[in-house]
Protein backbone atom coordinates (compact mmCIF):
# COMPACT_ATOMS: atom_id res chain seq x y z
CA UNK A 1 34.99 -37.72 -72.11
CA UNK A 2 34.13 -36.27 -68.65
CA UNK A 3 31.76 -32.88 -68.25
CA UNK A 4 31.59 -31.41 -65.05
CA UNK A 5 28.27 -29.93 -64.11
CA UNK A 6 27.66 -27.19 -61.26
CA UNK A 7 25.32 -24.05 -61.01
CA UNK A 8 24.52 -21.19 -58.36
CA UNK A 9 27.83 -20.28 -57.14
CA UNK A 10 26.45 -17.02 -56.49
CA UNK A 11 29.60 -14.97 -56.09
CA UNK A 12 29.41 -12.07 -53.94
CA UNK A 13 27.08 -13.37 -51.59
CA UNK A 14 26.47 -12.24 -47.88
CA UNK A 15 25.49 -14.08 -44.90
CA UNK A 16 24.26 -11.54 -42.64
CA UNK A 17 26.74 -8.76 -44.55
CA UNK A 18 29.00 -11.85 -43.40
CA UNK A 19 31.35 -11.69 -46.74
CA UNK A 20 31.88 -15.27 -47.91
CA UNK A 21 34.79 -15.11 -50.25
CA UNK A 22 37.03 -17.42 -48.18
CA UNK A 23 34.26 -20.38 -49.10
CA UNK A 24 34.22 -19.85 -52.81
CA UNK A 25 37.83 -19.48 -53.27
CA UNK A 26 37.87 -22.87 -51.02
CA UNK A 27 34.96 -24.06 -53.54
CA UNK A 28 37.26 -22.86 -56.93
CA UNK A 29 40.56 -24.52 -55.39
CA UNK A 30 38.03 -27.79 -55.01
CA UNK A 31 36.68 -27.52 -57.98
CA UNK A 32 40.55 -26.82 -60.06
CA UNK A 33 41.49 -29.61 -58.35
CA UNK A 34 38.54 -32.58 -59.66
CA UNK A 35 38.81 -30.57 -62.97
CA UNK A 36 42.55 -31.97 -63.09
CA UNK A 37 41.89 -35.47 -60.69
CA UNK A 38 38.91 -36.48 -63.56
CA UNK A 39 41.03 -35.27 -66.70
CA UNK A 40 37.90 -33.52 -67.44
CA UNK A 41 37.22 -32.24 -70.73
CA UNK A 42 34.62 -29.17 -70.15
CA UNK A 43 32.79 -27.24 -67.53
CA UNK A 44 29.20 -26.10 -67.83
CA UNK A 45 27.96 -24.35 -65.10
CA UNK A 46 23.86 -23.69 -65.38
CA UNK A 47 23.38 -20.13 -63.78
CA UNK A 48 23.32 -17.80 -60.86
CA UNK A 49 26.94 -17.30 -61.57
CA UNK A 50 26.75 -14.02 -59.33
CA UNK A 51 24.42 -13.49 -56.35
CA UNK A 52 23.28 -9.57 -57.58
CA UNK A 53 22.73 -8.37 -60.92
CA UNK A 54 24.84 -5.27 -59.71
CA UNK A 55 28.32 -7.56 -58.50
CA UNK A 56 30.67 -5.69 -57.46
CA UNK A 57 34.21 -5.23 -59.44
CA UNK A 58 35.44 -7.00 -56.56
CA UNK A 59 33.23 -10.12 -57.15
CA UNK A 60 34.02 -9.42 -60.99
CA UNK A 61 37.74 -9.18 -60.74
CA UNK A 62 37.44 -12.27 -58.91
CA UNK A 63 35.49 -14.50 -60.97
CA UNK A 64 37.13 -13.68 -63.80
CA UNK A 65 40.74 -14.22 -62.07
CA UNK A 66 39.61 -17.68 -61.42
CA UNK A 67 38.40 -18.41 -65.08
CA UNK A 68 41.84 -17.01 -66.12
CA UNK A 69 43.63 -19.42 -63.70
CA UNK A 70 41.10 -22.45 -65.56
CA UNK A 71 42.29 -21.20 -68.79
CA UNK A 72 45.92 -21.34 -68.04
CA UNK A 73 45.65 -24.63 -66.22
CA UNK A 74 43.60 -26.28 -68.53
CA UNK A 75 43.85 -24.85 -72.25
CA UNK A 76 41.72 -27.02 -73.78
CA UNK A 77 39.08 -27.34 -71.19
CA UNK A 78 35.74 -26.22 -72.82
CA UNK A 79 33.75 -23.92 -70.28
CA UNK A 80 29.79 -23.06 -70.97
CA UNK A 81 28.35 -20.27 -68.51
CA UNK A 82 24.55 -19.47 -68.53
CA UNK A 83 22.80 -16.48 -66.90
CA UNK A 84 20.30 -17.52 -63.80
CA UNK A 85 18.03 -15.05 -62.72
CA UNK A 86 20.11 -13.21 -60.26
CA UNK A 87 22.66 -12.28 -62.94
CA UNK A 88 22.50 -9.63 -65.24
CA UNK A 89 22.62 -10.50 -68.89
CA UNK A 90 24.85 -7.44 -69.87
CA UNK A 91 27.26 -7.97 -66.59
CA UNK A 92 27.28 -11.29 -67.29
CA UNK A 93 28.63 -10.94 -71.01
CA UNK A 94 30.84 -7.81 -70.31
CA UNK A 95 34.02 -10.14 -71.20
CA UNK A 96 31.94 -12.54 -73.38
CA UNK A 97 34.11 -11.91 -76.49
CA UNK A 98 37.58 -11.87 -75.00
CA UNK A 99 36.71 -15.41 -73.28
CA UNK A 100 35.43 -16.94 -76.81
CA UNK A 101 38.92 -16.76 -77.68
CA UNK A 102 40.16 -19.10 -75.10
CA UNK A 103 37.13 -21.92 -75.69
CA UNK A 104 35.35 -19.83 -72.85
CA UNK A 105 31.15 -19.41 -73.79
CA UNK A 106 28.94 -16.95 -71.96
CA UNK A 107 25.65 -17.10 -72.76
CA UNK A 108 23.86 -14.81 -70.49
CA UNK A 109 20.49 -14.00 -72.64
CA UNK A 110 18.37 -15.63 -75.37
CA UNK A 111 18.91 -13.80 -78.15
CA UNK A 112 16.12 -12.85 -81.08
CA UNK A 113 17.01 -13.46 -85.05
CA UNK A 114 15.78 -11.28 -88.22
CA UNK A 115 13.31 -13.65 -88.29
CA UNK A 116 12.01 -12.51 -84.52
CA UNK A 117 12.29 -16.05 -83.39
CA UNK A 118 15.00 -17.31 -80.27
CA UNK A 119 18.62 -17.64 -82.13
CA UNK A 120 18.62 -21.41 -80.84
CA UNK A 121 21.24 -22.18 -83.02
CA UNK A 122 23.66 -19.78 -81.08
CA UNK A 123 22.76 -21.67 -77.88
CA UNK A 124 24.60 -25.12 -79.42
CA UNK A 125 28.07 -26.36 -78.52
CA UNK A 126 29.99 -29.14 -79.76
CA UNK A 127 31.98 -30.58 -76.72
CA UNK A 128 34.97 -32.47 -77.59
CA UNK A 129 37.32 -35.62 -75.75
CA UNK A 130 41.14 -35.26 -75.75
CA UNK A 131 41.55 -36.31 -79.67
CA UNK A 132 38.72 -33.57 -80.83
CA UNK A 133 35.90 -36.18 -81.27
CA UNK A 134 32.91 -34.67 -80.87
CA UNK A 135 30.86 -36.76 -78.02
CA UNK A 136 28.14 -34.59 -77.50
CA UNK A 137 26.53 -31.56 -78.39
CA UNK A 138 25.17 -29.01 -75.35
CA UNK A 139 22.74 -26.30 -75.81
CA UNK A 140 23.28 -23.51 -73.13
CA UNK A 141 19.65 -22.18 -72.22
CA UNK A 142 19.95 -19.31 -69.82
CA UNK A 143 16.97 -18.16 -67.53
CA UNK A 144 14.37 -16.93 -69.51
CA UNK A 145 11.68 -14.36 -68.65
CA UNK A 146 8.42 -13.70 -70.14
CA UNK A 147 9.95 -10.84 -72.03
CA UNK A 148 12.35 -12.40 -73.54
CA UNK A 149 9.87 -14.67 -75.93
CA UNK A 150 8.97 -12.40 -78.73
CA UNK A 151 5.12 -11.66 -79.04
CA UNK A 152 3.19 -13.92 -80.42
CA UNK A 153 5.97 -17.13 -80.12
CA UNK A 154 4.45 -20.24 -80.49
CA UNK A 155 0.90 -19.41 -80.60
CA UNK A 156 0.54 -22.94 -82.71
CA UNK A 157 1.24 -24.89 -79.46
CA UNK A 158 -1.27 -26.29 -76.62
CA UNK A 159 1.12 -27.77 -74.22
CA UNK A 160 -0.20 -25.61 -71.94
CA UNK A 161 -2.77 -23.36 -71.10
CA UNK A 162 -0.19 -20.25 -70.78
CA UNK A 163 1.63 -19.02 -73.62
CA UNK A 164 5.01 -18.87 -71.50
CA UNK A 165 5.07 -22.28 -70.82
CA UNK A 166 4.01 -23.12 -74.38
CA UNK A 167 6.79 -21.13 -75.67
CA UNK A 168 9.54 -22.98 -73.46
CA UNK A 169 7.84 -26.20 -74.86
CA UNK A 170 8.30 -25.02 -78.52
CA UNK A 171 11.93 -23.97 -77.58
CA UNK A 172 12.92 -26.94 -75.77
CA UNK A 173 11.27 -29.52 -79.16
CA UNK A 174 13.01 -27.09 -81.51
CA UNK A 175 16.24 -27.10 -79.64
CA UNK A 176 16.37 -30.71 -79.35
CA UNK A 177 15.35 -31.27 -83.30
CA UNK A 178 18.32 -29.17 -84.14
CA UNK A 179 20.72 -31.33 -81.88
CA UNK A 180 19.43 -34.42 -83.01
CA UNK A 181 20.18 -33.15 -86.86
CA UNK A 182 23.89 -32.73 -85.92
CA UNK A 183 24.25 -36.00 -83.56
CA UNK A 184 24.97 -37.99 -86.73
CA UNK A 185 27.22 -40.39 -85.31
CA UNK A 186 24.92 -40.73 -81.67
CA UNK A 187 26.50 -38.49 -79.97
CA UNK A 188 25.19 -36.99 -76.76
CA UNK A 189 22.41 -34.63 -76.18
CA UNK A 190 23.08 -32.46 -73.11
CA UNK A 191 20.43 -29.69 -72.16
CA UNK A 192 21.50 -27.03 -69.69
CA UNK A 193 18.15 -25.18 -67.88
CA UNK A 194 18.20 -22.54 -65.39
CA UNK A 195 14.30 -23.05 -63.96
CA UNK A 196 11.90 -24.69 -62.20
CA UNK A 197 10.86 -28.33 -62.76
CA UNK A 198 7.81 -29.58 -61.34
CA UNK A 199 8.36 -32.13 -58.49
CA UNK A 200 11.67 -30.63 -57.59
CA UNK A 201 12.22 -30.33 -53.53
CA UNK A 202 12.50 -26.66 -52.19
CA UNK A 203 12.74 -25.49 -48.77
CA UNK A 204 10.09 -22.39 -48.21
CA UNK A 205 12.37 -20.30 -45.73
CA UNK A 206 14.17 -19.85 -49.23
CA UNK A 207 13.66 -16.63 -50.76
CA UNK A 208 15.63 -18.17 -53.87
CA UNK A 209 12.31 -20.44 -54.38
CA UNK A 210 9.23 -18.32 -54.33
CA UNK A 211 7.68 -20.90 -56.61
CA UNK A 212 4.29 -22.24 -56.75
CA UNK A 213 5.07 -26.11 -57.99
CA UNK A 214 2.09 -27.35 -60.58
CA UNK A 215 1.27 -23.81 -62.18
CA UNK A 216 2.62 -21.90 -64.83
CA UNK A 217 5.96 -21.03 -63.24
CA UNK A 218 7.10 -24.67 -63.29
CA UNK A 219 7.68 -26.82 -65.92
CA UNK A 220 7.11 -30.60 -66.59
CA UNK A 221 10.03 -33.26 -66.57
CA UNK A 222 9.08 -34.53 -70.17
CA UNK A 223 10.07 -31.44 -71.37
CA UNK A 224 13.36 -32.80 -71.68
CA UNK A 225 12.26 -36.22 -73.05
CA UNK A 226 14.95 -37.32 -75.80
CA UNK A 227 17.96 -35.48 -74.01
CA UNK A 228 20.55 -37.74 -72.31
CA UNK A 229 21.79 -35.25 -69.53
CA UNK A 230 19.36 -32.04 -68.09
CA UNK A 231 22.01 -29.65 -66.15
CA UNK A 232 19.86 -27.92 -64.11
CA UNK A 233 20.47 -24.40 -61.93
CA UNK A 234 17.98 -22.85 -59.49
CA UNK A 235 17.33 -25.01 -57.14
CA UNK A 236 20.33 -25.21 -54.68
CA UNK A 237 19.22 -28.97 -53.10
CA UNK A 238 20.90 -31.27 -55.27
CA UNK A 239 18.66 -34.18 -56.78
CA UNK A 240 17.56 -36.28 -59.86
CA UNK A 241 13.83 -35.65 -61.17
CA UNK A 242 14.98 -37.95 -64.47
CA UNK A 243 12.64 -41.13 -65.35
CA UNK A 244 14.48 -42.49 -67.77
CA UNK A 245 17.80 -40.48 -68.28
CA UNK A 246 19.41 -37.90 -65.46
CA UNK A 247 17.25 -34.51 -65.31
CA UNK A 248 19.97 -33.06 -62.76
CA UNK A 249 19.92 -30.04 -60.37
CA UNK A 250 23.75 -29.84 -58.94
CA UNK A 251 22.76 -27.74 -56.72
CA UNK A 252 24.87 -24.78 -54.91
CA UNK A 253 28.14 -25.55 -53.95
CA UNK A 254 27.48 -24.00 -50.57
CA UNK A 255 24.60 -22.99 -48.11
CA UNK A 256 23.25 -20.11 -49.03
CA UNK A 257 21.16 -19.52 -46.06
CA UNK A 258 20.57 -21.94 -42.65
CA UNK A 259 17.73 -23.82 -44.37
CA UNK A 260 20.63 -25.20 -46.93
CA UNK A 261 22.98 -26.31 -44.20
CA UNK A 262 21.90 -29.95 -44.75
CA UNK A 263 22.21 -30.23 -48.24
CA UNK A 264 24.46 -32.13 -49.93
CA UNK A 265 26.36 -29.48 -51.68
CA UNK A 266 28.44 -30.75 -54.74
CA UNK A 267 29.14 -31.07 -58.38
CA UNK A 268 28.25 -33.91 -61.08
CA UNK A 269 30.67 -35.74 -62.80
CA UNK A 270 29.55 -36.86 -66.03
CA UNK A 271 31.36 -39.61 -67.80
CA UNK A 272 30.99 -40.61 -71.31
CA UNK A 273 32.97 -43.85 -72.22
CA UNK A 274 33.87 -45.43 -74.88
CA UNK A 275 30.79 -47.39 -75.41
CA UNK A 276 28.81 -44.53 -75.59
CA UNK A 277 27.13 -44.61 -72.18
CA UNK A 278 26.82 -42.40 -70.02
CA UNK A 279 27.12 -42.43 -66.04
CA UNK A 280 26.75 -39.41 -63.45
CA UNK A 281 27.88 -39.24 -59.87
CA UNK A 282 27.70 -36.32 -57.33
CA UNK A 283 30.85 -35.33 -56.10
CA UNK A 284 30.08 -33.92 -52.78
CA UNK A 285 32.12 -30.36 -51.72
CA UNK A 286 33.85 -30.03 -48.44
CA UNK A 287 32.49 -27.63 -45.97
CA UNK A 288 35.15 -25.55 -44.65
CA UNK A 289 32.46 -23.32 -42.47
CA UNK A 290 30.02 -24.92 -40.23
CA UNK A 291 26.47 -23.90 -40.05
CA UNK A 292 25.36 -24.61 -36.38
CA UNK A 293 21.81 -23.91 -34.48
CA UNK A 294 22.48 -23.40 -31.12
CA UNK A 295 21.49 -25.41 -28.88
CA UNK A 296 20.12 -28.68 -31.06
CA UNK A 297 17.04 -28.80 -28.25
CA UNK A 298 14.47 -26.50 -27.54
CA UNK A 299 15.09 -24.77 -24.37
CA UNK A 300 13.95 -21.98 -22.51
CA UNK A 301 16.10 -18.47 -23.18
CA UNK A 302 17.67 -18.61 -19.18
CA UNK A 303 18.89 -21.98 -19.85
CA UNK A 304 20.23 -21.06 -23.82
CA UNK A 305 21.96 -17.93 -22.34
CA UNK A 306 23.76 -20.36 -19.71
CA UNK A 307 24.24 -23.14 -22.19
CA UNK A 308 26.16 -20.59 -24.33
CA UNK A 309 28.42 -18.96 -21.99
CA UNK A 310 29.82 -23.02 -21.22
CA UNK A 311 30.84 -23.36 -24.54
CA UNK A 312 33.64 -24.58 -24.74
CA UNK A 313 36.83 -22.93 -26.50
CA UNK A 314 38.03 -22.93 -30.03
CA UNK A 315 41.35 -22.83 -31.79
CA UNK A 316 39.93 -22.42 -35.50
CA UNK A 317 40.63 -19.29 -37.49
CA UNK A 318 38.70 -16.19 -37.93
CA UNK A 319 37.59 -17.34 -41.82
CA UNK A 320 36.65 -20.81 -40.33
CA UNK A 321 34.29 -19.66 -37.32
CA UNK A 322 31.14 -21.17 -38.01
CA UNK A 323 27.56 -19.29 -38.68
CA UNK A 324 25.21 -19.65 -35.51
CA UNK A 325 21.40 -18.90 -35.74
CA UNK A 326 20.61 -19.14 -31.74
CA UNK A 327 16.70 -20.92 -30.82
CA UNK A 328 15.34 -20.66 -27.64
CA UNK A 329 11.64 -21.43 -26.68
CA UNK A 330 9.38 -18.86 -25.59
CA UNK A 331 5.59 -17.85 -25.64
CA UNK A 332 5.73 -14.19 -26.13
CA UNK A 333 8.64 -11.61 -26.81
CA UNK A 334 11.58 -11.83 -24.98
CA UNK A 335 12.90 -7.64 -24.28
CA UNK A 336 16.76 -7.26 -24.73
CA UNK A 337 17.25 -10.74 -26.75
CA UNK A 338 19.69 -9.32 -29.03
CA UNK A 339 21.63 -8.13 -25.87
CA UNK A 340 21.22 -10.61 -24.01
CA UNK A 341 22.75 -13.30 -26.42
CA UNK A 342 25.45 -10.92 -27.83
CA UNK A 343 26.45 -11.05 -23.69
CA UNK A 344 26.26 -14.48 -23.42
CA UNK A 345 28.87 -15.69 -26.80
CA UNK A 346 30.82 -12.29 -26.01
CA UNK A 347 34.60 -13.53 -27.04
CA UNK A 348 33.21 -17.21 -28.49
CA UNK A 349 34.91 -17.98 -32.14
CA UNK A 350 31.96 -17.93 -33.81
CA UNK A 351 29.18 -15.83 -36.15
CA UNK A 352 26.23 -14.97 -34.59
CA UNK A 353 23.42 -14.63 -37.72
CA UNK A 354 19.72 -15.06 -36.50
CA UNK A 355 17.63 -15.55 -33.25
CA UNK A 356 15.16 -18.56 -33.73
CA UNK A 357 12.16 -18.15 -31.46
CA UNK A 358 10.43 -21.37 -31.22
CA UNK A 359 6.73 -21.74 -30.03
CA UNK A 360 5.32 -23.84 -27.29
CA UNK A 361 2.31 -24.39 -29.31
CA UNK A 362 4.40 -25.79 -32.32
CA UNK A 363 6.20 -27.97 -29.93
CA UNK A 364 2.86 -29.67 -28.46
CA UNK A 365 1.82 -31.77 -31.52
CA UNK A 366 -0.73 -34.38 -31.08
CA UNK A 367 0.98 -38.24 -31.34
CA UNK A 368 -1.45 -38.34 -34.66
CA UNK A 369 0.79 -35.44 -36.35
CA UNK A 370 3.50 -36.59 -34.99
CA UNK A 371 3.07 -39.44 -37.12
CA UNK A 372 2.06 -37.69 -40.19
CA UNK A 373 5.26 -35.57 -40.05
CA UNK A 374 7.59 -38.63 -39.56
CA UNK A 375 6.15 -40.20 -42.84
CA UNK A 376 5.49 -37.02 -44.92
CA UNK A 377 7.96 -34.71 -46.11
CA UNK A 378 6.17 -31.19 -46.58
CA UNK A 379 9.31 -30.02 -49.17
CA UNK A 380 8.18 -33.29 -51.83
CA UNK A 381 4.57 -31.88 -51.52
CA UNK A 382 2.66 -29.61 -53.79
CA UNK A 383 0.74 -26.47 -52.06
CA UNK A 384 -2.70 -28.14 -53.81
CA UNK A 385 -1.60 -31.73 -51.87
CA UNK A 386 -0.86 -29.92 -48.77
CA UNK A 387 -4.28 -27.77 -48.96
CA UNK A 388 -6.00 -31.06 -49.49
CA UNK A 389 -4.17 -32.55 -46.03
CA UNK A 390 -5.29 -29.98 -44.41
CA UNK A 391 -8.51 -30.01 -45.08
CA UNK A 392 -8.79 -33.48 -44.89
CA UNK A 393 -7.69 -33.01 -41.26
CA UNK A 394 -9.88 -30.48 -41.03
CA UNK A 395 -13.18 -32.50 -42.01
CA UNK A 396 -13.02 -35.76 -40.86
CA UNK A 397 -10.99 -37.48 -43.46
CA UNK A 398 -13.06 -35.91 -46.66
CA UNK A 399 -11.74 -35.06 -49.57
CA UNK A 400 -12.07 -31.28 -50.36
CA UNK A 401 -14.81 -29.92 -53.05
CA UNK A 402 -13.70 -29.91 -56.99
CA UNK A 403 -14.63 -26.80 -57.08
CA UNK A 404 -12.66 -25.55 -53.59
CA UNK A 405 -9.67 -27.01 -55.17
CA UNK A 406 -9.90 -24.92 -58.28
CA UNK A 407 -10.78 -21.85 -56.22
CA UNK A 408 -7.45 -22.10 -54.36
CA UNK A 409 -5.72 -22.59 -57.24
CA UNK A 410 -6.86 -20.08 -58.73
CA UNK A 411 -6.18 -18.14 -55.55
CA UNK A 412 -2.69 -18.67 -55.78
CA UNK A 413 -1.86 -18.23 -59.62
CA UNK A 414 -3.50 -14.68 -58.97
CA UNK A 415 -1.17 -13.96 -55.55
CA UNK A 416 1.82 -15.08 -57.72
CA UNK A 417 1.24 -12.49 -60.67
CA UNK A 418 0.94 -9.92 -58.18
CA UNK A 419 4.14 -10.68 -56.48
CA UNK A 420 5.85 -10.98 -59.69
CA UNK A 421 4.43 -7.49 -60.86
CA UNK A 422 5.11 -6.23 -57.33
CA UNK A 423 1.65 -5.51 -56.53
């Protein structure tokens, strides 16, 4: 059988109050059309299915429009939808009841039992091949907040110094014990995760990622150790974090802001075969609108301004202009910028989203970073690695105090609380 895996679509998101319908309805037709090229048997798609927990009932009508058009396509496509963190649980599930009819499963909260334990047993799906043989058995976690664990949850546990993370241990070992009862005949465990796994690569112009990688609001790969497929949401740069089996993140199937526009935006294909194994490929999505900083080299703003009025001229259409963010290099403040740009690409086919001032100073690295920023990428490090580079650079090559180390730390576990209780 063939599952195809995607996440963060974020429908109804702005650019700029740029509206980008035209890209997900380019994104849907894509993604209609490798649902019928692979023959595929389901669709799970791991979260952030809207960009605001308030969409609009345009951004409703129109997501559900396109899972009507799946439906009549494709009746016995199976189709699992968790809730991410930007999606409301009760938005989310507003049509959760009609869609069950038509194979079509919403999960958009973790639900609590008499017993006042998760209802993990609700989160489990069978997924089926064209003859009804089960091949492997998904559970559908959606985001889950602190609030969501009932008190006292997995108080037994030491996984973890913090009771949140001990709880999504004691979830993730209990959901996996219940698949593994029903996967008599070895069939496939799939895991679907809207969060944060340690070691995955975020950009930090992302307000998407406000995540602090190593404390308690990430969680370890071998959390999913015994699954055969993690479909992950949350993270819009696709990549692998697996050891052993594929611990996915799809990523979004478009940029979601100019410090995406080089990611490989796509969806996994995952085939099952008739042996038994299991493969996955990324199946990359076209880009039908450019994202283009202007110019590539750092100039000075008299020389941008000139090098934008000779651009030359464009025959694409008005939904296919591409999104601009406009750098120029500068010391200080430049008076009238706005103005002065907005002059400059008057009548060019294009739209104009951000002015990039770029610093002298940041230009004028010494050959010695140089180096270090040709073989380190910042995005793969930890903040606790990159606090101990810089004071290593700082102090003659020595390592940082134990006890420095646990004071930033510290430091930044307590700025993280406060943002999250909007201190």
């Amino acid at each position: 059988m063939k599952i195809i895996h995607t996440s963060d679509w974020h429908v109804g998101c702005t650019l700029d109050y740029y509206d980008r319908t035209y890209e997900h309805r380019c994104f849907f037709n894509f993604l209609t059309d490798t649902i019928r090229n692979e023959n595929a048997d389901a669709l799970i798609v791991a979260g952030d299915i809207f960009d605001s927990a308030n969409p609009t009932s345009d951004s409703q009508k129109f997501l559900n429009e396109f899972l009507v058009s799946l439906i009549k396509s494709f009746p016995n496509l199976q189709i699992i939808l968790t809730g991410g963190n930007h999606d409301s649980a009760s938005r989310l599930a507003v049509n959760k009841s009609l869609f069950e009819l038509f194979n079509v499963h919403v999960v958009s909260r973790l639900e609590i039992d008499e017993h006042n334990d998760p209802a993990l047993e609700k989160l489990i799906f069978p997924l089926t091949d064209k003859d009804y043989k089960i091949c492997a058995y998904c559970a559908a976690l959606p985001f889950i907040r602190r609030a969501d664990i009932p008190v006292g949850y997995a108080q037994e546990e030491s996984y973890h110094k913090d009771s949140f993370v001990n709880s999504l241990y004691k979830i993730h070992k209990k959901l996996f014990e219940l698949m593994k009862a029903k996967a008599v005949n070895g069939e496939k465990l799939i895991i679907m995760d809207h969060t944060t796994v340690q070691g995955g690569s975020v950009n930090e112009d992302e307000a998407e990622h406000q995540i602090v990688i190593g404390t308690v609001e990430s969680i370890d790969v071998d959390m999913y150790e015994g699954f055969d497929y993690a479909a992950l949401g949350h993270i819009h740069a696709h990549q692998n974090l697996g050891k052993t089996k594929p611990v996915v993140y799809s990523g979004s199937p478009i940029p979601l802001s100019f410090s995406e526009k080089h990611y490989k935006h796509g969806v996994e294909i995952i085939d099952i075969d008739g042996a038994n194994n299991l493969t996955v490929r990324h199946e990359l999505v076209p880009r039908v609108v450019d994202f283009k900083t202007i110019p590539e080299e750092h100039l000075p703003l008299p020389e941008v301004l000139e090098y934008l009025k000779k651009l030359p001229k464009s025959d694409l259409l008005p939904e296919n202009y591409p999104f601009v963010e406009i750098q120029y290099l500068a010391d200080k403040f430049e008076p009238r910028i706005g103005e002065k740009i907005k002059d400059a690409i008057n009548g060019k086919k294009l739209r104009f989203v951000k002015i990039k001032k770029i610093s002298r100073e940041k230009t004028e690295q010494s050959a010695e970073q140089r180096s270090l920023a040709n073989t380190v990428n910042v995005q793969e490090l930890n903040p606790g690695e990159i606090f101990e580079m810089f004071y290593r650079s700082q102090a003659d090559g020595h390592d940082a105090p134990e006890e420095m180390k646990r004071v930033f730390i510290s430091i930044l576990d307590e700025v993280r609380q406060q943002e999250k209780s909007g201190v």
